[in-house]
Every structure is written in structure tokens, then in C-alpha cells.
Protein backbone atom coordinates (compact mmCIF):
# COMPACT_ATOMS: atom_id res chain seq x y z
CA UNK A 1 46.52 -10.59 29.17
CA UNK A 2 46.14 -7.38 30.17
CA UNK A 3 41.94 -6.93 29.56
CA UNK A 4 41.90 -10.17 31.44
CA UNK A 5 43.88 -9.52 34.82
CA UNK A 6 42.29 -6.22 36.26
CA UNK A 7 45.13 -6.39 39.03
CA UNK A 8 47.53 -6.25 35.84
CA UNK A 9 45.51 -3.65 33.98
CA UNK A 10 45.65 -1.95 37.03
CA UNK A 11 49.06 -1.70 38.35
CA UNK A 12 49.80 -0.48 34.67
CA UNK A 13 47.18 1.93 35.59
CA UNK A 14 49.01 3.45 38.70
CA UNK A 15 52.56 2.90 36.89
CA UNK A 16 52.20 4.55 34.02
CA UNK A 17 48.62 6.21 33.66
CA UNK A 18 47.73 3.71 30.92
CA UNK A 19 44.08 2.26 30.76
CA UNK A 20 43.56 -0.92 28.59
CA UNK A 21 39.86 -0.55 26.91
CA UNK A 22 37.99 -3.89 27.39
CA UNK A 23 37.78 -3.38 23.41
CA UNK A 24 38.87 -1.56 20.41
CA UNK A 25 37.58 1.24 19.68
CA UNK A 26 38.03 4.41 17.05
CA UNK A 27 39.99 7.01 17.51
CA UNK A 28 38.65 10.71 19.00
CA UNK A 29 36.92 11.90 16.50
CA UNK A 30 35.36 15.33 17.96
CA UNK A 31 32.06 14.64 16.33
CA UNK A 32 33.28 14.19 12.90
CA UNK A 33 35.85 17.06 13.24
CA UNK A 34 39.01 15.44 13.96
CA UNK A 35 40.75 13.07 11.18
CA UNK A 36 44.00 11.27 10.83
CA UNK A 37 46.17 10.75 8.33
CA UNK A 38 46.84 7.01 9.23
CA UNK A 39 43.58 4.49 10.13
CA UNK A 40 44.06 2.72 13.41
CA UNK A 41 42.32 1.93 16.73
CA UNK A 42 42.26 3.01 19.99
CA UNK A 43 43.52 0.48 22.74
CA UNK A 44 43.85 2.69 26.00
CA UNK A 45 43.30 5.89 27.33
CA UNK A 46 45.22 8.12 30.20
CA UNK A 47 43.23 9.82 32.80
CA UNK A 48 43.51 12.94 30.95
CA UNK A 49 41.27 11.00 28.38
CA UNK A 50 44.21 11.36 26.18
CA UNK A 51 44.46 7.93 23.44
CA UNK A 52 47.22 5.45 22.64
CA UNK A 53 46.35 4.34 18.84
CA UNK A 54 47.55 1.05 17.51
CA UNK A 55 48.08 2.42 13.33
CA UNK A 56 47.26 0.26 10.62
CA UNK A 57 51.17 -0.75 10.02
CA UNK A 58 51.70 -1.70 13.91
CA UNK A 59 52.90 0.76 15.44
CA UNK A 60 51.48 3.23 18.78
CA UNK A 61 50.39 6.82 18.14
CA UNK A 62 49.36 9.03 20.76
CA UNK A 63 46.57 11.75 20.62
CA UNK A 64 46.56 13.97 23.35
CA UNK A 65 43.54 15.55 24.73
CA UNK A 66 45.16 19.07 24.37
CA UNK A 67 46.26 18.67 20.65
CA UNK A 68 49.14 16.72 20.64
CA UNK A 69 49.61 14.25 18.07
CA UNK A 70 52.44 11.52 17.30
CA UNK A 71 53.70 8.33 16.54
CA UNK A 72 55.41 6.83 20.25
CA UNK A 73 56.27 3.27 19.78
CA UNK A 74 57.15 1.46 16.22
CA UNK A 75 54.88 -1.91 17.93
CA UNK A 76 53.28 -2.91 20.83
CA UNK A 77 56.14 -4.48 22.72
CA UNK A 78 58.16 -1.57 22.62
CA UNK A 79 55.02 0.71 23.54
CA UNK A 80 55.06 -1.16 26.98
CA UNK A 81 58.51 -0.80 27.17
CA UNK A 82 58.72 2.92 26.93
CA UNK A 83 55.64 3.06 29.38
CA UNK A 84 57.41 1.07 31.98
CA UNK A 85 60.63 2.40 32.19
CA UNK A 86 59.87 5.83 31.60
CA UNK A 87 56.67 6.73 33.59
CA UNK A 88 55.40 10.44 33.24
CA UNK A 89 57.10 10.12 29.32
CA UNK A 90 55.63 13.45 29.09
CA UNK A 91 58.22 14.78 31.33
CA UNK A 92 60.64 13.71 28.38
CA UNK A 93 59.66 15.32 25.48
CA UNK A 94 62.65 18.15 25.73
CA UNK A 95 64.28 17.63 22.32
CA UNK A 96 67.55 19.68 22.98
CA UNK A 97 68.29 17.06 25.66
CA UNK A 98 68.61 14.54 22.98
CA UNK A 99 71.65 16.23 21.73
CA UNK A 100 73.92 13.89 23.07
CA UNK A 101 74.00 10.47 24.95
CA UNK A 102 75.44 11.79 28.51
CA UNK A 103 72.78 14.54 28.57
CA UNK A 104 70.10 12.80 27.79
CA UNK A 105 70.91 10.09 30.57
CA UNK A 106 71.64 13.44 33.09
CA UNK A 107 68.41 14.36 32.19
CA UNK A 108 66.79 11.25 32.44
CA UNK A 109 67.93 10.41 35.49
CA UNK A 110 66.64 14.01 37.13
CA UNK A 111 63.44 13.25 35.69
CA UNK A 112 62.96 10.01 37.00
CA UNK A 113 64.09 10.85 40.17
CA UNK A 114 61.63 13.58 40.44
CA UNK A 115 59.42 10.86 39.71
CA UNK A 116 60.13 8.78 42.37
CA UNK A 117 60.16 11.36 45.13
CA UNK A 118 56.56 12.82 44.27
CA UNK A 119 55.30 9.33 44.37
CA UNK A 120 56.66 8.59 47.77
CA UNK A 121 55.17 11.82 49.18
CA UNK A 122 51.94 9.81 48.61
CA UNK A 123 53.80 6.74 49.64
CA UNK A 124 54.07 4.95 46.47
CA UNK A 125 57.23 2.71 45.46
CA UNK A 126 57.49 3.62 41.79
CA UNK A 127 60.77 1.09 41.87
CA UNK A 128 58.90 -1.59 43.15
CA UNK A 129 55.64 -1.01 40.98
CA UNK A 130 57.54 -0.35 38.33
CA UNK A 131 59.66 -3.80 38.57
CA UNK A 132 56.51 -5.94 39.69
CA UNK A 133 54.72 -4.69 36.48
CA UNK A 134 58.03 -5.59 34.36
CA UNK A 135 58.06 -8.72 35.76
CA UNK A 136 54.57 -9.22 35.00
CA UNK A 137 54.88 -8.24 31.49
CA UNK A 138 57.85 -9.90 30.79
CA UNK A 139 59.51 -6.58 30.10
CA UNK A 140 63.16 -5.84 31.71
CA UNK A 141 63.61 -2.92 33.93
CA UNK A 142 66.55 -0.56 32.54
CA UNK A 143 68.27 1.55 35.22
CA UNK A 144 69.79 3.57 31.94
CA UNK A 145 66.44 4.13 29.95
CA UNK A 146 68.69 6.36 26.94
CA UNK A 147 68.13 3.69 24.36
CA UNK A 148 64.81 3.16 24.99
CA UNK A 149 64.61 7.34 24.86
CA UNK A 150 66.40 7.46 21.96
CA UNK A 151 64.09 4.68 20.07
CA UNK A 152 61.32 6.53 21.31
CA UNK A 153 62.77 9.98 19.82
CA UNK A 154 63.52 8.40 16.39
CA UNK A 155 60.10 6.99 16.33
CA UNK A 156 58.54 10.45 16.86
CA UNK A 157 60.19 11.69 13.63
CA UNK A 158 59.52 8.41 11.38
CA UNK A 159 57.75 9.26 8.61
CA UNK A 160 54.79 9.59 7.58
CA UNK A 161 53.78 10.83 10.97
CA UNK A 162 50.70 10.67 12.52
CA UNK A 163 49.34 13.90 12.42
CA UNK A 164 45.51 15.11 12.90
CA UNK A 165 43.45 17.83 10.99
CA UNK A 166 40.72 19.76 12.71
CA UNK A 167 38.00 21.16 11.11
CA UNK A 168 36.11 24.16 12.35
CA UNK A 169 32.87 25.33 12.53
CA UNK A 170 33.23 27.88 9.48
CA UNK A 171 35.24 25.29 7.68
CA UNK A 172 38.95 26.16 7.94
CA UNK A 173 41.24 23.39 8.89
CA UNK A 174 44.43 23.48 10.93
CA UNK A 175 47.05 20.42 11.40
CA UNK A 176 49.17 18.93 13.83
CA UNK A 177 52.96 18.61 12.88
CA UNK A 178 52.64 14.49 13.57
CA UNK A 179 55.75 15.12 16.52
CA UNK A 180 55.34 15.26 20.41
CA UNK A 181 58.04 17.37 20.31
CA UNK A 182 56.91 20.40 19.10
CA UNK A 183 54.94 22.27 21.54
């Protein structure tokens, strides 16, 4: 649906810096130099040229174009989910806020807000894009996004995780820990 309607593709775009590739494609690979420990393909891209990665057992993994590595999503449905009701999910990835429930949603709710008011300095209605593209999808807009947080959070520690090696020039290796948390 979404490589189909380009006024789809890109409101979802705008909303939640998420390209749809008009076709699969493999993952980064940094000329040979970058592997994964689980086979999938790539399906979209941010602006940052940062890759969403549909894994061989369904789920989304992320590989971010400054070394972050991760499972995000356990399928596709709730990979649009998380995109659409928590825009910026970079902005998220705090783990001591996921201590407890009622912090989590205090913290949610800042960063969403914080959201909303940068996008209306450059007078864009992240509500209303945000609800036209869930309507669209056929995806419901939460005003309390901690369970979708929270599903999101105990994806990102599922194992196995995805997790990257890079291999250098002289040979040596170094991995990822497979969790967006960990910065």
C-alpha cells in the first residue's frame, strides 16, 4: 500500500522520518565490512540513511548510520505502530525511564510534547498528521503510548538480538551489543 500511494509513503515520510524503498533490498553492508548476526532485508531508510530491517523470523531491526544496532518491532504491524505514535522514537531510548509505568508516561508525554511544539515552529500539525496517517494505515492513535513503549523496550532486549560486527582494515572486529539502549 504504502510503495503504491506516494501521498501515503509520504506523509509517513514527514510523520515519522520513515522512507518505504520501492523494493527490497540488503542490508548496509560497508563494502563487505559490516555483517549481522540475523539475515533479513532492508524495507526503508530515515533521512539520516539509517535502515529499518525486516529479519528472517518477522520482526523490524534497526541499523543506525552511527552504529546503532537493534531489534524495534517483533512484526510489521507493530513497527508502524511504534512509528506513529511515537515520532522522533529516538528521543525515547532513556532506559531508566522505563523503571516504572507513571514515569515512563511523565516522560513520554514531555517528549512528545516537545515534539509537537518544534513542529509547529515550522507550522506542522504533528496531531493531525499523525491521526490522518493512523487513519490511513488503519492504526489507532494512543494518547498514552506506555504500552506501546514498553512492547517496544521488551523487544529491544529479546533475544538473540540483532547485533552487527565490523571488520577493519587490519582485521580486528568489534560488535554491537544488539540494544538501542546502550549508547
Amino acid at each position: 500500500m504504502l510503495r503504491e500511494d506516494s501521498d501515503l509513503s509520504d506523509l509517513l515520510c514527514d510523520v515519522c522520518d520513515v522512507e518505504i524503498l520501492p523494493e527490497f533490498k540488503s542490508p548496509q553492508d560497508e563494502c563487505g565490512r559490516l555483517t549481522y548476526n540475523l539475515s533479513g532485508k532492508t524495507f526503508a531508510r530515515a533521512k539520516s540513511g539509517s535502515e529499518y530491517i525486516l529479519l528472517e523470523d518477522g520482526s523490524v531491526g534497526y541499523w543506525g548510520s552511527e552504529g546503532e544496532c537493534g531489534r524495534i518491532a517483533d512484526n510489521l504491524k507493530e513497527f508502524f505502530e511504534f512509528m506513529v505514535n511515537c515520532p522522533g522514537w529516538q528521543d525515547y531510548l532513556y532506559e531508566e525511564e522505563y523503571e516504572d509505568r507513571e514515569s515512563l508516561e511523565e516522560f513520554a508525554e514531555e517528549v512528545y510534547e516537545e515534539h509537537v511544539e518544534n513542529d509547529a515552529e515550522i507550522e506542522f500539525d504533528l496531531p493531525g498528521a499523525q491521526q490522518e496517517l493512523a487513519d490511513r494505515l488503519g492504526i489507532e492513535k494512543k494518547t498514552d503510548v506506555v504500552s506501546i513503549l514498553m512492547r517496544f523496550y521488551e523487544c529491544t532486549k529479546r533475544e538473540p538480538r540483532l547485533i552487527y560486527t565490523y571488520t577493519e582494515a587490519d582485521g580486528s572486529t568489534h560488535s554491537g551489543t544488539g540494544s538501542l539502549f546502550d549508547k
